[in-house]
Protein backbone atom coordinates (compact mmCIF):
# COMPACT_ATOMS: atom_id res chain seq x y z
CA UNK A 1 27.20 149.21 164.36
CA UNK A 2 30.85 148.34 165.03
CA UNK A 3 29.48 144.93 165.89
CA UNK A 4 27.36 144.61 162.96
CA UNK A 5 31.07 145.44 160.77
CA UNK A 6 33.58 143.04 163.09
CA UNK A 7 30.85 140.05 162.59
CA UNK A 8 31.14 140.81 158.44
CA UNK A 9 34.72 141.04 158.86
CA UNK A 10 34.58 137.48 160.71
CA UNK A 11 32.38 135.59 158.08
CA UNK A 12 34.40 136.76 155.44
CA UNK A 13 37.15 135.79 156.71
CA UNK A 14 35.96 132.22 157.20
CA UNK A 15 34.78 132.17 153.97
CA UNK A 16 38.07 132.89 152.48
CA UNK A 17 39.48 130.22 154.66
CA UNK A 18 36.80 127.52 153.53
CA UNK A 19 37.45 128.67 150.11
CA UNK A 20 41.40 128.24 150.28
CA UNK A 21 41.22 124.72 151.66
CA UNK A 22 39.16 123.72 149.36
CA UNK A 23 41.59 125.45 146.41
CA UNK A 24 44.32 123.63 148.50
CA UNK A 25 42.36 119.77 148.57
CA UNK A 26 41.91 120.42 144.81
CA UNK A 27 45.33 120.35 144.17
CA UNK A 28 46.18 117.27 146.65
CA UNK A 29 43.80 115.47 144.44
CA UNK A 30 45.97 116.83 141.29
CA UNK A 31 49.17 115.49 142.98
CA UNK A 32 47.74 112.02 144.01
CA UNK A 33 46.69 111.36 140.41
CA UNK A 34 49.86 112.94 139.08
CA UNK A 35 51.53 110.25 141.37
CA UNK A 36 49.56 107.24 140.01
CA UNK A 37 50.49 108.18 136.33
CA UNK A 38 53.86 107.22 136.97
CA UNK A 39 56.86 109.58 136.12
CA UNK A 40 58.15 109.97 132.48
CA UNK A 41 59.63 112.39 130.51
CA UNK A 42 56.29 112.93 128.42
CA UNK A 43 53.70 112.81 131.62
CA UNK A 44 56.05 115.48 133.38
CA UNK A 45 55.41 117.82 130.79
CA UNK A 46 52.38 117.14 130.50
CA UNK A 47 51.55 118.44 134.15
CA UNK A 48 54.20 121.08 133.40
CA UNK A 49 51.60 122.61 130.65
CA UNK A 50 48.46 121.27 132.63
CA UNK A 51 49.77 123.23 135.60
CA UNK A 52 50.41 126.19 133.89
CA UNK A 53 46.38 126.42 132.44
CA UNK A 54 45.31 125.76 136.06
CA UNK A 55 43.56 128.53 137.48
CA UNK A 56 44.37 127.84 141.39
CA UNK A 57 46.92 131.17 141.55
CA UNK A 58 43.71 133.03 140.19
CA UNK A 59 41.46 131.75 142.12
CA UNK A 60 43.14 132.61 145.04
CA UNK A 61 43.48 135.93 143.75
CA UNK A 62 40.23 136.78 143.28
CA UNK A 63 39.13 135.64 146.91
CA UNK A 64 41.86 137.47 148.63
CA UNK A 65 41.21 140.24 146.51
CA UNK A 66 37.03 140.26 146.82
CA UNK A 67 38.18 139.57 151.13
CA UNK A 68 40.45 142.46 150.97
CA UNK A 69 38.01 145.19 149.07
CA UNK A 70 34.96 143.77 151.07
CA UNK A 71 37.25 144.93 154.47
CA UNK A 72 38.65 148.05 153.15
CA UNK A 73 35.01 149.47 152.56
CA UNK A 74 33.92 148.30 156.04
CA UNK A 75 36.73 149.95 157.48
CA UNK A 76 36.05 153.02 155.37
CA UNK A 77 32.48 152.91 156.20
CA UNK A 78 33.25 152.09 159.88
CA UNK A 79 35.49 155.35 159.80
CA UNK A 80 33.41 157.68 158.31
């Protein structure tokens, strides 16, 4: 059984992983076409407000958070 629970644990975790890299090419992708734009006054706060509506923080949060419950219940389960 504690097998069964440390091989969860592991895929999970990897799928997090996956799931942040891909979060964290989104926003290379974001940058790059921020940086052919150009600079001026107007773009900048443009991304400033673009940024701002961009759901990458929450995204995050919702794997970490799904990661984190998902491990807390195996442990719990694993305990009891």
């Amino acid at each position: 059984m504690f097998t069964i629970f440390v091989i969860i644990a592991i895929i999970l975790s990897v799928i997090a992983l996956v799931a942040t890299i891909y979060v964290g090419k989104d926003v290379n992708k974001t940058i790059d076409r921020y940086e052919r734009e150009g600079d001026t006054p107007e773009n900048e706060l443009a991304r400033s407000h673009e940024y701002e509506k961009a759901s990458n923080l929450r995204t995050l949060s919702v794997i970490y958070i799904i990661t984190f419950i998902v491990t807390i219940a195996l442990v719990f389960i694993f305990i009891l």
